[in-house]
Protein backbone atom coordinates (compact mmCIF):
# COMPACT_ATOMS: atom_id res chain seq x y z
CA UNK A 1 -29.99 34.26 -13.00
CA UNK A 2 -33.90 32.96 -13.03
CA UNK A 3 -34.98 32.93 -9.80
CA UNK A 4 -37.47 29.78 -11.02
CA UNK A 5 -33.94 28.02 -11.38
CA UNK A 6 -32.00 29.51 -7.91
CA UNK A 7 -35.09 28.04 -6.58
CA UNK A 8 -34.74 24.69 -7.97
CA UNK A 9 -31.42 24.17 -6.83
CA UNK A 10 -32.24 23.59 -3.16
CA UNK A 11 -34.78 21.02 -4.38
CA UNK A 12 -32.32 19.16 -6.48
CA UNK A 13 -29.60 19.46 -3.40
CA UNK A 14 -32.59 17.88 -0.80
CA UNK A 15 -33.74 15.01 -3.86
CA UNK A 16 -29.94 14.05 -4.06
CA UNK A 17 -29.43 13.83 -0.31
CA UNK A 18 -32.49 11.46 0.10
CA UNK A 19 -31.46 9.09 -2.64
CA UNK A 20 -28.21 8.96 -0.94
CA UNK A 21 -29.87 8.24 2.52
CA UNK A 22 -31.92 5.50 1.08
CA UNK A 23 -29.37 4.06 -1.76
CA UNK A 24 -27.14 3.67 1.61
CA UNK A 25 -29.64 2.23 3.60
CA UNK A 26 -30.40 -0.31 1.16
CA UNK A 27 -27.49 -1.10 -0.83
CA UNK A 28 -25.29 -3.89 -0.35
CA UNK A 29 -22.92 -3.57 3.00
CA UNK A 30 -19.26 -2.59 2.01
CA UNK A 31 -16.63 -3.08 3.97
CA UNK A 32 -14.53 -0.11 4.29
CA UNK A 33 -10.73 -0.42 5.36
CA UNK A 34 -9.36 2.33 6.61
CA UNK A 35 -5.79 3.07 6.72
CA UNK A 36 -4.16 2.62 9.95
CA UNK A 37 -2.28 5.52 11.77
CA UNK A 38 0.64 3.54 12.54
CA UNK A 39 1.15 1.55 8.63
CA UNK A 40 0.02 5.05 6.93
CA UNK A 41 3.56 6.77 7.84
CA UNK A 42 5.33 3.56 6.94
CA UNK A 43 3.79 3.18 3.83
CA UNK A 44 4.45 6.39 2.85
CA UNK A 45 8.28 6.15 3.51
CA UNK A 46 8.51 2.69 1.51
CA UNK A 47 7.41 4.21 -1.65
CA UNK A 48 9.91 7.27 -0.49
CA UNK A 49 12.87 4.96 0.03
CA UNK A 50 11.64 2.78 -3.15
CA UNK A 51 12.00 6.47 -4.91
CA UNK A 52 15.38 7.27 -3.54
CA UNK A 53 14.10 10.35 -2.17
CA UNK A 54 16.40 10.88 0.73
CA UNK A 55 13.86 11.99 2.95
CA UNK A 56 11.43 11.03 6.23
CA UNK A 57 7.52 10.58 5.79
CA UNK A 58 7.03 12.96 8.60
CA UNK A 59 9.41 15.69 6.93
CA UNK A 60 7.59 14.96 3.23
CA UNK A 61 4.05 15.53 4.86
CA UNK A 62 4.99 18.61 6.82
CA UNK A 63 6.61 20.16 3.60
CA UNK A 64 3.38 19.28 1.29
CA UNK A 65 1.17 20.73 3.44
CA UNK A 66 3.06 23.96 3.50
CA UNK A 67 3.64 24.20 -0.13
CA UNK A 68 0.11 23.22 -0.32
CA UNK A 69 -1.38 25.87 2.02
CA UNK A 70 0.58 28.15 -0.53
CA UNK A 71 -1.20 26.81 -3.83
CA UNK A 72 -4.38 26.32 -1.44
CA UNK A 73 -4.54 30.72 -0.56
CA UNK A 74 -3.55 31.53 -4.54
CA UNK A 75 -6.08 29.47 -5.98
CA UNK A 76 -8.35 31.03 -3.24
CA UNK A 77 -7.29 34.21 -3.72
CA UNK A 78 -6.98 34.36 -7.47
CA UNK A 79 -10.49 33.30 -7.77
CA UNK A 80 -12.51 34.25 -4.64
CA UNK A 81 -13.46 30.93 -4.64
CA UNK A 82 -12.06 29.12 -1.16
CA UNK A 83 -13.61 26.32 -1.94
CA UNK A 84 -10.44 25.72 -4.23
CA UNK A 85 -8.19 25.57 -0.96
CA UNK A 86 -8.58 21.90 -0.53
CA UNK A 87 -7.26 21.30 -4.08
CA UNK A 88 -4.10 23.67 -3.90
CA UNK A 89 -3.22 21.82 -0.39
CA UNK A 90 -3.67 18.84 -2.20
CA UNK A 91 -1.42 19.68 -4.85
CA UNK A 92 1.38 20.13 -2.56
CA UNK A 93 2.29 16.67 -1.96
CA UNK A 94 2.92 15.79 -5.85
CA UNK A 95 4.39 19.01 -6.50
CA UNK A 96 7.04 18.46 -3.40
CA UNK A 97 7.73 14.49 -4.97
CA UNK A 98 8.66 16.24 -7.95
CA UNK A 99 11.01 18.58 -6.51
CA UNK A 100 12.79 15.87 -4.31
CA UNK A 101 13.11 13.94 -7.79
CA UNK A 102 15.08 16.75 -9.34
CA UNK A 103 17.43 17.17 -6.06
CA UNK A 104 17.84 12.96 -6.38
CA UNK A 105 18.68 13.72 -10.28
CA UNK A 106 21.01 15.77 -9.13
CA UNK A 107 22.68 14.06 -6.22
CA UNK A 108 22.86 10.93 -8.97
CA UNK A 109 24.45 13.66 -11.57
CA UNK A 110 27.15 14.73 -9.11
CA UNK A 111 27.87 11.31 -8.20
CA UNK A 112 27.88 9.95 -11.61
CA UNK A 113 30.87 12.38 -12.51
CA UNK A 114 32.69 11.65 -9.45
CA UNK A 115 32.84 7.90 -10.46
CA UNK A 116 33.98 9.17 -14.11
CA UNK A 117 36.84 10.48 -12.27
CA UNK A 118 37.21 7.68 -10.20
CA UNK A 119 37.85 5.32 -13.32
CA UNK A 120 40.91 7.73 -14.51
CA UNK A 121 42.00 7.13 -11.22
CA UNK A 122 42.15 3.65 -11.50
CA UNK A 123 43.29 3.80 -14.63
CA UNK A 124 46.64 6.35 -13.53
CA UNK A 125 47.40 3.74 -10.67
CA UNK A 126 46.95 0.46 -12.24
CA UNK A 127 49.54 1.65 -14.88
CA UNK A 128 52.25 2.59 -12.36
CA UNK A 129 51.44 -0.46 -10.18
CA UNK A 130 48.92 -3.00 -11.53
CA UNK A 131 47.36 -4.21 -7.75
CA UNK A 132 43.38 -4.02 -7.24
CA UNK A 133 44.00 -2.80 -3.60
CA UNK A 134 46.62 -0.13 -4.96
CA UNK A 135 43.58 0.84 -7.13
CA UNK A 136 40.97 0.49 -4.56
CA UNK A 137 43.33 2.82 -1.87
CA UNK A 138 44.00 5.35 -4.59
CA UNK A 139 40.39 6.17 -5.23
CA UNK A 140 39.77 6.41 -1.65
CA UNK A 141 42.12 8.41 -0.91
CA UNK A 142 42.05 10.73 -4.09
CA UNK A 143 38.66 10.49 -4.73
CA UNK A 144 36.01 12.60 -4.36
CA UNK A 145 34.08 12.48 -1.12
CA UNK A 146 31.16 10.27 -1.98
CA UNK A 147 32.82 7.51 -3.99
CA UNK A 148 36.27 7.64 -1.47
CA UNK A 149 33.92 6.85 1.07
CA UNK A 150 32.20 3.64 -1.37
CA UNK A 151 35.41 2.70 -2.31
CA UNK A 152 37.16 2.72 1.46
CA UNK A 153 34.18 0.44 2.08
CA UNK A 154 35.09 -1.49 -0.51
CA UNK A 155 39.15 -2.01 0.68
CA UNK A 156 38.08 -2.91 3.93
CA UNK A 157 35.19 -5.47 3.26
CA UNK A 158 37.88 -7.14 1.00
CA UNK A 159 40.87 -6.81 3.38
CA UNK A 160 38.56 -8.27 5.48
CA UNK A 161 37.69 -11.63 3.87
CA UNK A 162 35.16 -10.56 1.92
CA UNK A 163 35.60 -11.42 -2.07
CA UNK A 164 35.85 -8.31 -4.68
CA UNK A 165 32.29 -8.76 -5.85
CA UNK A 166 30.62 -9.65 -2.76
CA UNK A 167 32.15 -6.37 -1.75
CA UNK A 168 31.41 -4.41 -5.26
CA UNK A 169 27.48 -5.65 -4.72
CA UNK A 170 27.21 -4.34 -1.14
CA UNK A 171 27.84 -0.99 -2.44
CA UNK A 172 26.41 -1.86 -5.99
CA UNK A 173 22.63 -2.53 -4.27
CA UNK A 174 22.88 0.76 -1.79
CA UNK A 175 23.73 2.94 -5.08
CA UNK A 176 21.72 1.50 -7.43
CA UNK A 177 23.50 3.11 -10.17
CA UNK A 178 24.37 1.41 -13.78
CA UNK A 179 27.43 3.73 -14.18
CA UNK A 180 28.61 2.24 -11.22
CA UNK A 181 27.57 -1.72 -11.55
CA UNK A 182 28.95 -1.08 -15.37
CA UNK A 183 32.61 0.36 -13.20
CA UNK A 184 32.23 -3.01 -10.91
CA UNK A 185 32.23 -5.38 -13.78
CA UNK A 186 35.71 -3.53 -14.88
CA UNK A 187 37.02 -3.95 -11.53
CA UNK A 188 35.75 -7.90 -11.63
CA UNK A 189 37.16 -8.71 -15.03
CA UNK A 190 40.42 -6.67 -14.32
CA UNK A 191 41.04 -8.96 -11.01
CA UNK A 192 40.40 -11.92 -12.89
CA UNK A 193 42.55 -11.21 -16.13
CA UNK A 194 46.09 -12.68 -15.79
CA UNK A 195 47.60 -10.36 -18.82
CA UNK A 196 47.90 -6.44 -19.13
CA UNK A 197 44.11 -4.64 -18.23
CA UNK A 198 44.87 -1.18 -18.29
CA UNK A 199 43.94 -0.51 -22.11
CA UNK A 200 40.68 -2.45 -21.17
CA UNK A 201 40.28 0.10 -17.60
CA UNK A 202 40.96 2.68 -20.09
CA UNK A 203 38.63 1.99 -22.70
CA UNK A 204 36.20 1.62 -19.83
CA UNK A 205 36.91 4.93 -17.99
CA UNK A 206 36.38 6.77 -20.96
CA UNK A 207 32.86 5.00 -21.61
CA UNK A 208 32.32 5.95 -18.14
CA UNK A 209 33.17 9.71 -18.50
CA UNK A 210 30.69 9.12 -21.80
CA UNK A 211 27.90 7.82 -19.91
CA UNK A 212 27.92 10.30 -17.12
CA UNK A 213 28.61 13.50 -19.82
CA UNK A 214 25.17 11.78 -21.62
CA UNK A 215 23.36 11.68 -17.86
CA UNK A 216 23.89 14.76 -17.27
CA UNK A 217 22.42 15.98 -20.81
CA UNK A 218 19.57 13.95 -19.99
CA UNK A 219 19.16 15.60 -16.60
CA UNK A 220 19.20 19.20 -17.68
CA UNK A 221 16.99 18.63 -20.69
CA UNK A 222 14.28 17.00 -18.32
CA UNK A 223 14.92 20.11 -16.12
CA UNK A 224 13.74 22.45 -18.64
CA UNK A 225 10.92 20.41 -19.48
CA UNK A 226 9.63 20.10 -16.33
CA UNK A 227 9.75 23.71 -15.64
CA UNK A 228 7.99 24.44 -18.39
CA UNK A 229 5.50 22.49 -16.66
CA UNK A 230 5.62 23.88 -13.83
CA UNK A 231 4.89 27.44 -15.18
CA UNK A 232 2.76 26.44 -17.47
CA UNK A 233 0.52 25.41 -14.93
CA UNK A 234 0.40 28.08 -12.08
CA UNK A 235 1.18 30.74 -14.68
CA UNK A 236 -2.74 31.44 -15.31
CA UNK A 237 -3.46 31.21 -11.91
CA UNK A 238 -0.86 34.28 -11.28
CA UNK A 239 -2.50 36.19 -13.86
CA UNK A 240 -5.91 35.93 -12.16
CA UNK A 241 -4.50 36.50 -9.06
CA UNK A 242 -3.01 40.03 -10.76
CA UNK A 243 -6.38 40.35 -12.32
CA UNK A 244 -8.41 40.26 -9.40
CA UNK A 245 -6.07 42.58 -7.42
CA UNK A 246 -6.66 45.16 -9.86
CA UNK A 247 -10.14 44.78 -9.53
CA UNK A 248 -10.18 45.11 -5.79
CA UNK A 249 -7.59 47.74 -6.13
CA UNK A 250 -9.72 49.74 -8.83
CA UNK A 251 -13.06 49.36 -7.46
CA UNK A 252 -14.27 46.85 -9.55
CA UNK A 253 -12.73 48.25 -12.43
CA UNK A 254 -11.07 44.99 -13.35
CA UNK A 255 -11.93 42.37 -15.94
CA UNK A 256 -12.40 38.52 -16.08
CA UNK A 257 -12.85 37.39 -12.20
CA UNK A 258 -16.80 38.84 -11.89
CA UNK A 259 -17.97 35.37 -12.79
CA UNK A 260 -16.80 33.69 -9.70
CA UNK A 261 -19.19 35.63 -7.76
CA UNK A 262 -21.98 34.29 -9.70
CA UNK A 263 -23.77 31.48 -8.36
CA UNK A 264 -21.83 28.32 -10.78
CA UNK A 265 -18.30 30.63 -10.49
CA UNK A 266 -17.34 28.59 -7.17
CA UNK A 267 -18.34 24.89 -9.05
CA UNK A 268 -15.81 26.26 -12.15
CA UNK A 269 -13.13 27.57 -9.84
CA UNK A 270 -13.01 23.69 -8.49
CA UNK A 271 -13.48 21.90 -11.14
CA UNK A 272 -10.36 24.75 -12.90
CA UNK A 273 -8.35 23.56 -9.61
CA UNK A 274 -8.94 19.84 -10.41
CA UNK A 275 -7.53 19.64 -13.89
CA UNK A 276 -4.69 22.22 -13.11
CA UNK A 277 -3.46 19.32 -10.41
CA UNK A 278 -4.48 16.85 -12.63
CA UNK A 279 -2.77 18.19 -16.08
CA UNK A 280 0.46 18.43 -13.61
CA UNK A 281 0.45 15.84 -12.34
CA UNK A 282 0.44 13.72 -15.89
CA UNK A 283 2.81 16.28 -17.05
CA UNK A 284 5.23 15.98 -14.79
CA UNK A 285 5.05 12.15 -14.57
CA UNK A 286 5.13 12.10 -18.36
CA UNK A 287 8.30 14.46 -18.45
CA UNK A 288 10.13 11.81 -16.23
CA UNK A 289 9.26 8.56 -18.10
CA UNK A 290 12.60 6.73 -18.70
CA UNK A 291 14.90 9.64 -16.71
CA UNK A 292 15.83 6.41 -14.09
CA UNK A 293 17.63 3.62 -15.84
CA UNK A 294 16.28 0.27 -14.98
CA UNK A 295 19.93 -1.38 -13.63
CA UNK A 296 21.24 -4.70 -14.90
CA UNK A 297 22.60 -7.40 -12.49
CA UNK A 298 26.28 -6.73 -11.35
CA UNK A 299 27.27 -9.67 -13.27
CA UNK A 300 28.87 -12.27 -10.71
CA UNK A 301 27.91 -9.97 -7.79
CA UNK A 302 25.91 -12.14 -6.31
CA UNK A 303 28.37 -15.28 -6.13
């Protein structure tokens, strides 16, 4: 490079720092507010819990920063450039909300089939004996574990006072599923109807086996997407990483990674890491637009 322009850049570094100084010294005063040690771990685990995430701010931190430190030594390594280690232990923290969205996707999958066999089972027992607490026992007892356990909940509130969609809400509002507020509405219609339900239970278990079959779809065709992402994204960093190996490993024999030792290789190697987390990060976010249905009121749930 010139040396007339490696000279300059100390000059331009030194000019910058002083306008700093003085813009600072006589700009307006700004207020800064700084987050607050003990509302930064609680915020955190709102937005978790808000996300259904199933997991503690402490144990989300720890696990980004760990990924992180990962992404943080290939970018470093691929490129030479440590400077990039900052960005790649940034990049942990999105890259571990994504993953505990696809283990919530499928927690909600396995559930979602579970209540699909649920509404047979309601279906099998009001036939034989046409009594919402035959129905509700039935499921708990024959049911899978994760919906026997809702539904035991259910028999109990109600055997204890409580009304059938009081009880239906409780669980309704802890789920937040639309498969199950649509299998709640059954249930409250079906207790309220005087004449023969079961073709209506019927009709609505096999909607319900419908909706959780199309779920699931959903869920595995967002998989691959996302993946793709995912891939698509550290994918070139691999292949520098292989690149530079060989390089090191051939005595400089290797091809492509020579410009990071020049003097604007470490400012490109940053700016690279930037948009990779940034490109990701849209990606991913853009890959999950409409995978949570927005739920619809448990219709006289709240009576």
């Amino acid at each position: 490079m010139n040396e007339s322009l490696i000279a300059l850049i100390p000059a331009l570094l030194a000019g910058g720092g002083v306008l700093a100084v003085f813009l600072g010294l006589a700009g307006p005063r700004r207020r800064v507010v700084r987050a607050q040690r003990e509302t930064l771990l609680p915020g955190i685990q709102v937005r978790l819990d808000r996300a259904r995430l199933g997991i503690s701010a402490s144990a989300y931190i720890l696990r980004s920063l760990a990924y992180g430190t990962g992404f943080g030594l290939l970018m470093g390594l691929a490129t030479g450039a440590w400077l990039t280690f900052p960005v790649g232990l940034v990049a942990g923290f999105p890259f571990v909300w994504s993953r505990l969205e696809d283990e919530r996707n499928e927690r909600l999958n396995r559930y979602h089939k579970a209540l699909a066999s649920a509404a047979d089972t309601i279906v099998n027992s009001w036939r034989v004996r046409p009594s919402m607490n035959r129905a509700l026992e039935a499921v708990a007892t024959y049911g899978q574990p994760e919906v026997a356990r809702d539904f035991e909940e259910i028999r109990a509130a109600v055997r204890g006072g409580s009304s059938l969609p009081s009880a239906l809400q409780a669980v309704a509002d802890r789920r937040q599923s639309p498969i199950f507020d649509a299998l709640a509405t059954a249930l409250i219609v079906a207790e309220e109807q005087s004449g023969e339900v079961s073709t209506m239970l019927a009709r609505h278990a096999a909607s319900t086996r419908q909706m959780a079959r199309i779920y699931e779809e959903t869920i595995d065709e967002q998989r691959g997407q996302r993946n793709d992402v995912m891939w698509g994204v550290i994918g070139p960093w691999g292949v520098m990483l292989l690149l530079r190996l060989f390089t090191i490993f051939t005595g400089g024999l290797g091809y492509g990674t020579e410009f990071f030792e020049t003097l604007p290789g470490p400012a490109a190697a940053v700016l690279a890491a930037v948009l990779t987390v940034a490109a990701y990060v849209n990606s991913r976010r853009t890959a999950s637009r409409g995978l949570v249905v927005k739920r619809v009121a448990l219709e006289r749930g709240g009576e």
